[in-house]
Protein backbone atom coordinates (compact mmCIF):
# COMPACT_ATOMS: atom_id res chain seq x y z
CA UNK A 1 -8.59 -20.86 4.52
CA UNK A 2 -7.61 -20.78 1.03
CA UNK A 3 -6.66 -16.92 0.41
CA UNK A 4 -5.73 -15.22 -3.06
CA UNK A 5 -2.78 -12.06 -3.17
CA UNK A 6 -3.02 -10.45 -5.88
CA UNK A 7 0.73 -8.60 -6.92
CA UNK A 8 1.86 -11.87 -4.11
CA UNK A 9 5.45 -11.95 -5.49
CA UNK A 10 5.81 -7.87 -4.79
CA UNK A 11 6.62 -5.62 -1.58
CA UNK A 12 3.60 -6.42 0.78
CA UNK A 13 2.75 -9.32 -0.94
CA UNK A 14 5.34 -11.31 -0.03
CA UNK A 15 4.81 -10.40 3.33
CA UNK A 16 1.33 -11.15 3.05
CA UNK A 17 1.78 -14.77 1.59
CA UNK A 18 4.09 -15.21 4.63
CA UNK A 19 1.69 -14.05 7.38
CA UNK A 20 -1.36 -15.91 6.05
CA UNK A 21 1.04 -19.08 5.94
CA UNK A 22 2.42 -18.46 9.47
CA UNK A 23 -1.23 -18.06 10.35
CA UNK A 24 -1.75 -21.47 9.07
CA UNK A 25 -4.07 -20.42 5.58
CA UNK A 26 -3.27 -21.63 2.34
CA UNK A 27 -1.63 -18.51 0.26
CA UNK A 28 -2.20 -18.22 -3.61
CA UNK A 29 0.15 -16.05 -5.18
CA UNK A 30 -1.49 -14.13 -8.22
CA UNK A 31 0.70 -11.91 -10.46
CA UNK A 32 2.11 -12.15 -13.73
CA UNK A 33 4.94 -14.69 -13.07
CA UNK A 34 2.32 -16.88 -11.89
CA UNK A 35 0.55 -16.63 -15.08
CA UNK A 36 -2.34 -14.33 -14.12
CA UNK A 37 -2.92 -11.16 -15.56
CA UNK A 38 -5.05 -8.73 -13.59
CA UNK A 39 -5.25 -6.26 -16.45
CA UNK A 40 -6.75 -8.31 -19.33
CA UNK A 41 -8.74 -11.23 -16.50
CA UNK A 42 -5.92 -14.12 -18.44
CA UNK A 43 -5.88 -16.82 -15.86
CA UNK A 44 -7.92 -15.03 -12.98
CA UNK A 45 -10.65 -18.15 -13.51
CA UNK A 46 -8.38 -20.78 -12.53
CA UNK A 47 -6.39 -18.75 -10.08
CA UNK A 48 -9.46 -18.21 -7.91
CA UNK A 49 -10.82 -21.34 -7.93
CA UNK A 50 -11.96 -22.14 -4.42
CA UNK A 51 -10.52 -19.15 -2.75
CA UNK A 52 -12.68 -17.66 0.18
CA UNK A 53 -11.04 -14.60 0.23
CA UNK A 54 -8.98 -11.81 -1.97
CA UNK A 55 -6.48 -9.82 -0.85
CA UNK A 56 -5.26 -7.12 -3.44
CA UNK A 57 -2.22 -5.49 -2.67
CA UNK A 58 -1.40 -4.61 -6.58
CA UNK A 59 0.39 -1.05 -7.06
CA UNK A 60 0.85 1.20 -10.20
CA UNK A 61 3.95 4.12 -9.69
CA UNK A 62 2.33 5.99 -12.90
CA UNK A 63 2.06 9.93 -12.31
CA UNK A 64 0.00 10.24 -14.91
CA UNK A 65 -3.78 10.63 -13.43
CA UNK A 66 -5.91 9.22 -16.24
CA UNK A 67 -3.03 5.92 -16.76
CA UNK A 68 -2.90 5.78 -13.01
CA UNK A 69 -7.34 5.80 -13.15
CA UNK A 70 -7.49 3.58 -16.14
CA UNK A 71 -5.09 0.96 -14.73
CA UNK A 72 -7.02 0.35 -10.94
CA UNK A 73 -10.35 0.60 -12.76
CA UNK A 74 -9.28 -2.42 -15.11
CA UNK A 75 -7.53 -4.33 -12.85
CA UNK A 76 -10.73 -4.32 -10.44
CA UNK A 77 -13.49 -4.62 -12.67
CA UNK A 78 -11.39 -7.63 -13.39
CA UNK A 79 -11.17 -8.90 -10.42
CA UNK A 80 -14.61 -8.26 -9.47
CA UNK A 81 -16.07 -9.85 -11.93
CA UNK A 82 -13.68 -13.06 -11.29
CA UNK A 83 -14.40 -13.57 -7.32
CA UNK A 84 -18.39 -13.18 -8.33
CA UNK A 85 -18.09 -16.10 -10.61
CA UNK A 86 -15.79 -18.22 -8.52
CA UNK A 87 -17.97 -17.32 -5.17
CA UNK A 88 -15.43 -15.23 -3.02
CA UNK A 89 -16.92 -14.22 -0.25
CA UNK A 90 -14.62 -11.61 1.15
CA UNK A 91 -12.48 -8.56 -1.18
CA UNK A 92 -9.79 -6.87 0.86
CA UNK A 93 -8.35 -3.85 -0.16
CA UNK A 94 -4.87 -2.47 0.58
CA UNK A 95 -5.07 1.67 0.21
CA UNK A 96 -3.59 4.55 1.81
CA UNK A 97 -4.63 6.36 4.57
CA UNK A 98 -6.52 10.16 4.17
CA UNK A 99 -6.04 10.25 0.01
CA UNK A 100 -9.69 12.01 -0.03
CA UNK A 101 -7.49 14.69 1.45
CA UNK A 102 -5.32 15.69 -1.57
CA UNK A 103 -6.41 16.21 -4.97
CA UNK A 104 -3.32 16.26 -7.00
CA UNK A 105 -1.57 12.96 -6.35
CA UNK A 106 -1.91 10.92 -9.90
CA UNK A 107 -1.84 7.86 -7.32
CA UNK A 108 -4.24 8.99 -4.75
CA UNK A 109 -6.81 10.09 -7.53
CA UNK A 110 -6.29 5.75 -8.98
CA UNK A 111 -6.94 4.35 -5.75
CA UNK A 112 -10.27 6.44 -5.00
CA UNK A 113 -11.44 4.97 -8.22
CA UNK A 114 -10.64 1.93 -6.88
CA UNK A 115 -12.10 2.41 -3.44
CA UNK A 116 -15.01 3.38 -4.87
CA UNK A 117 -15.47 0.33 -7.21
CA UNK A 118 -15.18 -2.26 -4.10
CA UNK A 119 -17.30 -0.23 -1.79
CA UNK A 120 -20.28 -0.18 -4.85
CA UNK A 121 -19.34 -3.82 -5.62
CA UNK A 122 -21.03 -7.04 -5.12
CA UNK A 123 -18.60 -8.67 -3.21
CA UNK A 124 -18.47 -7.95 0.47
CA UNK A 125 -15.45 -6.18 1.19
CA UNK A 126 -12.87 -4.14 3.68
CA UNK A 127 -10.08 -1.56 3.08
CA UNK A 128 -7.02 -1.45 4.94
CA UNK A 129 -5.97 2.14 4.56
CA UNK A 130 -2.10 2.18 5.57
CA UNK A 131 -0.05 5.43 5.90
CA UNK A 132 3.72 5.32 4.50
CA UNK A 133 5.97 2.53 4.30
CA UNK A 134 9.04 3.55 6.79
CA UNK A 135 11.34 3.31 3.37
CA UNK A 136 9.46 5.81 1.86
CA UNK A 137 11.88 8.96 2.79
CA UNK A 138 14.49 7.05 1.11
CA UNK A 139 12.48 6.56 -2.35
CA UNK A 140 11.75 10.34 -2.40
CA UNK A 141 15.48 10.95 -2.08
CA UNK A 142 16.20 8.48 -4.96
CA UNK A 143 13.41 10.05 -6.83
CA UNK A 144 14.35 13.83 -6.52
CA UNK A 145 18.35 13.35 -6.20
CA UNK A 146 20.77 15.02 -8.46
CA UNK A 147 24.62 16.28 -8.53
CA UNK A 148 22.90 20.12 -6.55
CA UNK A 149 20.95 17.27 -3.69
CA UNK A 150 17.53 15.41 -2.98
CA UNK A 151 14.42 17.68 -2.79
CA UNK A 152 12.39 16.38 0.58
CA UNK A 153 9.27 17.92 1.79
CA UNK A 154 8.54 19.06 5.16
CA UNK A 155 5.87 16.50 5.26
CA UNK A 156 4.57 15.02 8.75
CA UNK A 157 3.95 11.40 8.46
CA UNK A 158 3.02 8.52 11.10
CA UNK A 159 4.80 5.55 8.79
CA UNK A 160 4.67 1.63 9.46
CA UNK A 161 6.63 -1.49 8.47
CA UNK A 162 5.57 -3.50 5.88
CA UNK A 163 5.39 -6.26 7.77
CA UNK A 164 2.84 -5.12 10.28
CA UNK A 165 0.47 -3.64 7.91
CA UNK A 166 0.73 -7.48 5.66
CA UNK A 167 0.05 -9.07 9.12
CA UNK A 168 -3.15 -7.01 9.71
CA UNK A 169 -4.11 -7.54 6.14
CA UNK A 170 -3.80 -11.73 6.47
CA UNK A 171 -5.82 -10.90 10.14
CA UNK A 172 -8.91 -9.14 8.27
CA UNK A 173 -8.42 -11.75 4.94
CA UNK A 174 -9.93 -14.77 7.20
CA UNK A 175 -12.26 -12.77 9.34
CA UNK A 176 -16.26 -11.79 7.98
CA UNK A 177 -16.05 -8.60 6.33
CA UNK A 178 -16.51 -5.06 7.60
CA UNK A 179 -17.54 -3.41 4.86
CA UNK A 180 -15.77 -0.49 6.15
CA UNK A 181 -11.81 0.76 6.12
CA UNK A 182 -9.63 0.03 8.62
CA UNK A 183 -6.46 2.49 9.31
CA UNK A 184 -3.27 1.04 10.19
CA UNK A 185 0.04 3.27 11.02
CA UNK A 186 3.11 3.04 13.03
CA UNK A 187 3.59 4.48 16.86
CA UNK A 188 5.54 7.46 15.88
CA UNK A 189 4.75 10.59 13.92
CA UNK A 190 8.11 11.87 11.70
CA UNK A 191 9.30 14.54 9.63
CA UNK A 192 9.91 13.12 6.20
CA UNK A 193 13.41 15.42 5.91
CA UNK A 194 14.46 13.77 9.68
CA UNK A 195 13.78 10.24 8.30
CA UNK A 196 15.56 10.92 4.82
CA UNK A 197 18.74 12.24 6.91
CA UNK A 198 18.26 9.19 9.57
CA UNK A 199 17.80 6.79 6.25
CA UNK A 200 20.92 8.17 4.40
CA UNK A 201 22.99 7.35 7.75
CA UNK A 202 22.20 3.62 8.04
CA UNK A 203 22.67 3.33 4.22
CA UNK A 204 26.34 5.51 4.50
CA UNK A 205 24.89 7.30 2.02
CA UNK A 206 26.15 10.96 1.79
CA UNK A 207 23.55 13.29 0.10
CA UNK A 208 22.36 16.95 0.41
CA UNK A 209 19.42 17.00 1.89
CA UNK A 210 17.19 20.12 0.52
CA UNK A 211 14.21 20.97 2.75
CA UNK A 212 11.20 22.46 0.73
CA UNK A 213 8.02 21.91 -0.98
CA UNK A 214 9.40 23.37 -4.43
CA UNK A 215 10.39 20.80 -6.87
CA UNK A 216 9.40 17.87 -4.58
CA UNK A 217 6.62 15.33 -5.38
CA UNK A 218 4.24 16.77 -3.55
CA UNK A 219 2.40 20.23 -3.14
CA UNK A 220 1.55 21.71 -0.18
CA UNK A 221 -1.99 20.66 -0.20
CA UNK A 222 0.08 17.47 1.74
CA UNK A 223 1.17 19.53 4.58
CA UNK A 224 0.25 19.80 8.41
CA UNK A 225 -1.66 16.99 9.51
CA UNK A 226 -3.29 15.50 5.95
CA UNK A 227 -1.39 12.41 5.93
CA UNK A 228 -1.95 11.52 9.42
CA UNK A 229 -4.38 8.48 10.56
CA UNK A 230 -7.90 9.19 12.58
CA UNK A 231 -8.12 8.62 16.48
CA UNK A 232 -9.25 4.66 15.90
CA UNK A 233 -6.36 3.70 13.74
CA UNK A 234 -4.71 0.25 14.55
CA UNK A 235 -1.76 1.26 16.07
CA UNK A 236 1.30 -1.22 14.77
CA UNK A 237 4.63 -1.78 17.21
CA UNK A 238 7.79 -1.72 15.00
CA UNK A 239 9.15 1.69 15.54
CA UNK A 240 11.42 3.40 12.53
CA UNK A 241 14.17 3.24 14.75
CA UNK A 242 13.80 -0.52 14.67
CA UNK A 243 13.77 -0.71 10.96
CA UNK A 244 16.91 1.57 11.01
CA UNK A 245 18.51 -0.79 13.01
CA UNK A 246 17.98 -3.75 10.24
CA UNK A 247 19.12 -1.07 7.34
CA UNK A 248 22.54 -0.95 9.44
CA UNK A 249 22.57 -4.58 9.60
């Protein structure tokens, strides 16, 4: 099956293109250095020419709500619009799992816009909801790090490899569509300031760890068990000790 990722050359779209290939589908890679740009429609036509399928994997680190709103609404009215004309008969949607739980998250607030838009759409669809990415304690120590220490929340979290959650995604890409979301985290719930400290130790990196909600990126509205999967979640194998293991390597 011939299967469009859009944002193919990032993160999970790399992994994507490489499980839909290992799968034995024919990848097309759709992002900017490919010539396609999602937020004006330049070159969606001819990138989507006899695709079956669209899996959009495209991310946006703005913290500013209405930016972070503006940018998923254009990018999948664009896309929308594109798959009716060339016929695609299945949109998948990478988002994160429980953001109808927290109402301040500039990111969260996008991607419900763009839930929203696919779920009202014309094209038959299904949303793969993922929790974190097992680097994640590691960006919020690069993001909140300074000469006093990194800010990290007490924030519980059930995070997943990359790689597991692009192999699910290339699974639902070539299968009929749900029209519903699909949950996917890892085996193991965590403590975001336990994974930072475990993360810092594979990288050698030596860094005050500070342990509070204050000054973090996230409120409290995130804590207990918000950002935790429901009981039917598909439940991936690679364990964060696992992916330590390759950070030492």
């Amino acid at each position: 099956m011939r299967v469009a990722v859009i944002g193919g050359t990032g993160l999970v779209g790399r992994h994507t293109v490489g499980a839909l290939r290992a799968k034995g589908h024919e990848p097309v890679v759709v992002s900017r250095g490919t010539g396609v740009d999602v937020t004006t429609g330049a070159g969606l036509a001819d990138a989507l020419d006899g695709v079956a399928a669209v899996v959009d994997v495209v991310s946006n680190e703005s913290t500013d709500r209405v930016a972070a709103e503006q940018f998923f609404a254009t990018e999948t009215e664009n896309l929308l619009v594109a798959e009716q004309r060339a016929g695609v008969g299945h949109h998948v949607l990478l988002s994160i799992v429980g953001i109808d739980r927290v109402e301040g998250n500039a990111h969260y607030a996008g991607k419900r816009v763009q839930e929203a838009m696919v779920t009202d759409g014309a094209i038959p669809w299904t949303i793969v909801a993922a929790t974190e990415f097992f680097d994640f304690a590691g960006k919020v120590v690069d993001w909140t790090r300074t000469d006093a220490g990194a800010v990290v929340p007490p924030l519980l979290v059930q995070p997943v490899a990359v790689a597991d959650v692009a192999d699910l995604l290339a699974e639902v890409a070539v299968r009929k569509p749900l029209g519903r979301v699909v949950e996917i985290a890892g085996p193991e719930t965590h403590d975001l300031v336990d994974m930072a400290r475990r993360t810092l130790t594979a990288r050698g990196d030596e860094v005050r760890l500070i342990a509070r909600w204050q000054d973090s990126p996230f409120g409290v509205e995130m804590a207990g068990d918000v950002r935790l999967p429901g009981d039917d979640a598909h439940i991936a194998g690679t364990t964060f000790e696992t992916w330590l293991e390759a950070q030492r390597g």
